[in-house]
Protein backbone atom coordinates (compact mmCIF):
# COMPACT_ATOMS: atom_id res chain seq x y z
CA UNK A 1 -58.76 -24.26 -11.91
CA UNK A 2 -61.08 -22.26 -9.48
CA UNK A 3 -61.03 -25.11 -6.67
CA UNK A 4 -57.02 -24.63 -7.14
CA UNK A 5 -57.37 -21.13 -6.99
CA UNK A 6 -59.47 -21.23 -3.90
CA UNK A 7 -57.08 -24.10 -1.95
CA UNK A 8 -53.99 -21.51 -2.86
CA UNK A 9 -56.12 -18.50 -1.35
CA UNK A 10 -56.66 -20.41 1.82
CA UNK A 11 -53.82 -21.36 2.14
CA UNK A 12 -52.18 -17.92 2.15
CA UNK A 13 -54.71 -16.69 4.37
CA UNK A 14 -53.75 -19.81 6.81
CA UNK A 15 -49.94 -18.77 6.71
CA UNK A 16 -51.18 -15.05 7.60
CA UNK A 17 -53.02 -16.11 10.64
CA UNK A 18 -50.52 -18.77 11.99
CA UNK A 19 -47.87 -16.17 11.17
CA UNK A 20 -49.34 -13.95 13.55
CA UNK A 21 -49.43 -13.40 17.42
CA UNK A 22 -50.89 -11.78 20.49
CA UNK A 23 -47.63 -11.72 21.92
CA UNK A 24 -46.40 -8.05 21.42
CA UNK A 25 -42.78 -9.34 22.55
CA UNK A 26 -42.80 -12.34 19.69
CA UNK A 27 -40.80 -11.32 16.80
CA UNK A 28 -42.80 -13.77 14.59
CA UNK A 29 -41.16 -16.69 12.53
CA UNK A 30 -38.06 -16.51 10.69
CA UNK A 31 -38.23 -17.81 6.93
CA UNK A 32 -34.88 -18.31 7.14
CA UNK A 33 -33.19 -18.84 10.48
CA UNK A 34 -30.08 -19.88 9.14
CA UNK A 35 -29.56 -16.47 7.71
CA UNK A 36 -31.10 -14.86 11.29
CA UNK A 37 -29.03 -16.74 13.65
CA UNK A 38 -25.33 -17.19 12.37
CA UNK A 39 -24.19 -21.09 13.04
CA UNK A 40 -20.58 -19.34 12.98
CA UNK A 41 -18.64 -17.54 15.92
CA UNK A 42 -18.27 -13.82 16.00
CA UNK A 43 -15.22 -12.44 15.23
CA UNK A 44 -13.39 -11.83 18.73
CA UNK A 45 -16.26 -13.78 20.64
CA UNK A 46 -15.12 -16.24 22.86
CA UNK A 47 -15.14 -19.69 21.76
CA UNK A 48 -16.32 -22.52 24.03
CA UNK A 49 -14.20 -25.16 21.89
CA UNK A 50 -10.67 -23.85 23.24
CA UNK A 51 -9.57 -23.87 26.82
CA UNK A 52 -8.62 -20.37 26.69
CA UNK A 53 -11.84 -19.81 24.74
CA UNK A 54 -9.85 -17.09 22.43
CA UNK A 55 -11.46 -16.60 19.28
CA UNK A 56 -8.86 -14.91 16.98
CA UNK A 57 -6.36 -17.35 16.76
CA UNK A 58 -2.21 -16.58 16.12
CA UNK A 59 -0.75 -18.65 13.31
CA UNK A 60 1.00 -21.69 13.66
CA UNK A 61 4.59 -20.72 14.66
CA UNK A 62 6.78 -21.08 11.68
CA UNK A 63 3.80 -20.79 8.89
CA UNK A 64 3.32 -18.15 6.21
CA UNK A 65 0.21 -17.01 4.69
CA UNK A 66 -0.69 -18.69 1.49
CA UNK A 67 1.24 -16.92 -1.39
CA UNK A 68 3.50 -15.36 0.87
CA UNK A 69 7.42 -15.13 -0.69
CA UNK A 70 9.43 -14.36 2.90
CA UNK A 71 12.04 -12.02 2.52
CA UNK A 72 15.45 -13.56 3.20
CA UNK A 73 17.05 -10.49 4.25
CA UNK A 74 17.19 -8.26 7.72
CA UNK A 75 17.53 -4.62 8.57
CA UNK A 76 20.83 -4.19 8.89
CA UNK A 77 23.60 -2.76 7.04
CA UNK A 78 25.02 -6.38 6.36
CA UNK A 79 22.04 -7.54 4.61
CA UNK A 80 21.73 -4.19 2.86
CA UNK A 81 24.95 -4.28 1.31
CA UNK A 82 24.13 -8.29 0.02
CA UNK A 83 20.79 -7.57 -1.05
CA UNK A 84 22.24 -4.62 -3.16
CA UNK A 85 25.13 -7.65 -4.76
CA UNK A 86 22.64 -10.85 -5.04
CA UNK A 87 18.65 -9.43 -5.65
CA UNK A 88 18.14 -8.84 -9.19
CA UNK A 89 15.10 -7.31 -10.82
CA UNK A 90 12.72 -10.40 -12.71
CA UNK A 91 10.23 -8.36 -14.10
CA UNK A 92 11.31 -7.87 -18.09
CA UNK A 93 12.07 -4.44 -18.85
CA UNK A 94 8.83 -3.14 -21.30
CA UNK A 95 7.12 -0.37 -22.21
CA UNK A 96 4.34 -1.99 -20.25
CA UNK A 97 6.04 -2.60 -17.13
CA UNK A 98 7.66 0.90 -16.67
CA UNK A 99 4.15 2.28 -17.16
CA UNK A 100 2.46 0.20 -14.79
CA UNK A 101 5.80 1.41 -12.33
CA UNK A 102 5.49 4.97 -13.27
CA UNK A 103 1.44 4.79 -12.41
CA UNK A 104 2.53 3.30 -8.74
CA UNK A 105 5.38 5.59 -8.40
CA UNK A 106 2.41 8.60 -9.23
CA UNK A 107 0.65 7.27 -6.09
CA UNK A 108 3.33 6.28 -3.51
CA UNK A 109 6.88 8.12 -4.51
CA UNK A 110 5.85 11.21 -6.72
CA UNK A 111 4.44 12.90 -3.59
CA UNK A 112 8.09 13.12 -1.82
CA UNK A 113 10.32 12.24 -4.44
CA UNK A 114 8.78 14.55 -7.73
CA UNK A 115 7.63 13.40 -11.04
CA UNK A 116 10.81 13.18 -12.42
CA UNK A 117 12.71 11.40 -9.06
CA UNK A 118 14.50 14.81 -8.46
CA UNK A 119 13.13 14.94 -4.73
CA UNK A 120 10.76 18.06 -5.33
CA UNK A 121 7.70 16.15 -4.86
CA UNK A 122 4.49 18.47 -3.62
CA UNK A 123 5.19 17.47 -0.03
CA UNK A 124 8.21 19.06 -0.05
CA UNK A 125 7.57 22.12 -1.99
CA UNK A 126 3.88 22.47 0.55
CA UNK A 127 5.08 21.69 3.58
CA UNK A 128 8.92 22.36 3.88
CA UNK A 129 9.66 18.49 4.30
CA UNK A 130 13.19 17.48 3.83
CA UNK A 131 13.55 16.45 0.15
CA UNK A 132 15.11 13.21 -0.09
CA UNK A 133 18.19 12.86 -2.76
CA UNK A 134 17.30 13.15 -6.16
CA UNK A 135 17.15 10.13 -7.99
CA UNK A 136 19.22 11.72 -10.98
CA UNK A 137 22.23 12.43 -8.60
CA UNK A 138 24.88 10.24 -7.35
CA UNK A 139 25.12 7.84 -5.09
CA UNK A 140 21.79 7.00 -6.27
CA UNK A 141 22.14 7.45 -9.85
CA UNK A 142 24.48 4.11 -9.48
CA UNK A 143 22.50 2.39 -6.58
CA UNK A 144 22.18 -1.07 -7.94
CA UNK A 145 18.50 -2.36 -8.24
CA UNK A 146 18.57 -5.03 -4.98
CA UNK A 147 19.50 -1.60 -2.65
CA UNK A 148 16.53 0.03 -4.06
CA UNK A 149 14.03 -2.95 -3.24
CA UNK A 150 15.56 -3.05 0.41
CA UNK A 151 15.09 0.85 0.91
CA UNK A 152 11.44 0.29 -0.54
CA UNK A 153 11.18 -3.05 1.70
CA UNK A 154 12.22 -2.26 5.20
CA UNK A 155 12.59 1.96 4.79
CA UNK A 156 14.98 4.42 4.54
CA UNK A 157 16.38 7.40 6.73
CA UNK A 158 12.86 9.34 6.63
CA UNK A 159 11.25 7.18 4.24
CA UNK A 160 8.85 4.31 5.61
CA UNK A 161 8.52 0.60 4.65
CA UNK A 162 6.44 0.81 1.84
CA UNK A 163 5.68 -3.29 1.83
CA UNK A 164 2.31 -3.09 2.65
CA UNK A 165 1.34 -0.90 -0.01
CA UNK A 166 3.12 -2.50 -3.06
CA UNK A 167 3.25 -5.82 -4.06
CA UNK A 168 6.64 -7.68 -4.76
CA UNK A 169 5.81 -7.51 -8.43
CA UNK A 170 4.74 -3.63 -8.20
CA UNK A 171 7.82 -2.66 -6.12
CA UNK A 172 10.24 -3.95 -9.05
CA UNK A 173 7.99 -2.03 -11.58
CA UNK A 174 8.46 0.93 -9.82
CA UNK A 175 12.06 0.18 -9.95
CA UNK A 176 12.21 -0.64 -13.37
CA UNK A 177 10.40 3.10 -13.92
CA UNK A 178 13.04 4.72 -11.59
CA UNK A 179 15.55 3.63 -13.60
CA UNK A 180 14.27 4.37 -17.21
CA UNK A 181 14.12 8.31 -15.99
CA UNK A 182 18.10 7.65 -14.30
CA UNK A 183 18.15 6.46 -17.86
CA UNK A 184 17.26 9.33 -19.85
CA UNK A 185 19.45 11.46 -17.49
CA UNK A 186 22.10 10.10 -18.03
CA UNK A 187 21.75 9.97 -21.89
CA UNK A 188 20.54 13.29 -21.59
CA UNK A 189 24.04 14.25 -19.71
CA UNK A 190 26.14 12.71 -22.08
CA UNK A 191 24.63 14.42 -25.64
CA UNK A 192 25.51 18.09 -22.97
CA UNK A 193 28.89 16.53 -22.60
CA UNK A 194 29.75 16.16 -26.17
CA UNK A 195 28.22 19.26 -26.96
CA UNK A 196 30.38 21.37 -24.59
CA UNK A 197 33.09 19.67 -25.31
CA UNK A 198 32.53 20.68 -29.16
CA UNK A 199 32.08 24.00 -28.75
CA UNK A 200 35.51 24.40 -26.85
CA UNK A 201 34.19 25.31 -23.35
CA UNK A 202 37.48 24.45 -21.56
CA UNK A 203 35.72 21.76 -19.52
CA UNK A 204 32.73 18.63 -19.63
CA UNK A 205 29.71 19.16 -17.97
CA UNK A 206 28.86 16.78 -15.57
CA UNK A 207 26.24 14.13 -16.85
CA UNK A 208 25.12 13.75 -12.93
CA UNK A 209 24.97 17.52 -12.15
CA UNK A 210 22.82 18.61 -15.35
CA UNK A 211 20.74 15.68 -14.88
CA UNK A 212 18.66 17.90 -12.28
CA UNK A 213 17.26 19.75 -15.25
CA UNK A 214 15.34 17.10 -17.35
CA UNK A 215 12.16 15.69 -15.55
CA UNK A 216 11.24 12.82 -18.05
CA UNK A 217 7.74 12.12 -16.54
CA UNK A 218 5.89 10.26 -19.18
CA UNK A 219 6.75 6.79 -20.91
CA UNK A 220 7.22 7.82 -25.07
């Protein structure tokens, strides 16, 4: 055990010495050169292997990124107009789903378009911004569900594209949240109608004009 001891000792001591140098300039021996010196190219460094030696290559013309769903539809009226008659929502209307909207509407919409989609979001109130239309209000009270992924797709009068931010998936869920508070306007609207009606005020009220006054924010 001691003569083991003694060749491990000596063998340390060996590594010390051969590890070292007189060479101020030497930055000694790498344990691990592979992890010192990278075997792969820099990002932007020119690359030997290509005539042009460009590093950062452009895809293939006529690829897509892996998981990538290309969106069939351009920016122009046209296409607004058919994506508002032929995209329907696919994510199932739940309780789930319009709270998972509802969280990315908090973070993306709620600052320009208010809690309750009546475009008083802080933005506006803060800074004097244009509010946008109120969700609760005609014409977008009615807009169908494949205009509202467009808008949120490719942008709208002062509103950006907001496709980088959101997902497919999350853009419907915000969608699907959007329309649960248009919802519970509109029911709202019609309980004021039937009460004015009942109490002989000469007139309806307007579902879409009282609308302005309930700000459903939270998911029951």
């Amino acid at each position: 055990m001691k003569l083991r001891n003694l060749f491990y000792l000596l063998l340390l001591v060996s590594a010390g010495f051969t590890a070292c140098s007189t060479d101020e300039g030497h930055p000694g021996y790498d344990y691990f050169p592979d992890m010192v010196y990278s075997r792969a190219y820099e990002a932007y460094s020119n690359n030997p292997n290509f005539d042009d030696s460009t590093q950062a290559l452009m895809p293939v013309p006529g690829t897509i990124p892996r998981g990538y769903e290309p969106f069939h539809y351009q920016n122009m009226i046209e296409d607004y107009e058919r994506a508002g008659t032929e995209l329907k929502n696919p994510i199932p209307n739940t309780l789930e789903n319009i709270a998972e909207g509802q969280y990315y509407y908090s973070i993306y919409c709620q600052v320009c378009h208010g809690p309750g989609g009546e475009g008083d979001g802080s933005i506006v109130q803060r800074e004097k911004f244009p509010p946008p239309p109120s969700f609760l209000m005609e014409p977008l009270i009615s807009l169908s569900d494949g205009k509202m992924f467009f808008s949120v797709h490719y942008g709208k009068g002062l509103m950006g594209s907001y496709a980088s931010q959101l997902t497919k998936e999350e853009r419907w869920k915000v969608i699907l949240y959007v329309n649960s508070i248009q919802d519970k306007a509109t029911a709202t609207a019609g309980a004021d109608t039937v009460k004015t009606t009942s109490e002989g005020a000469g007139q309806s009220t307007s579902g879409i004009q009282n609308a302005n006054a309930v700000p459903p924010t939270e998911i029951q």
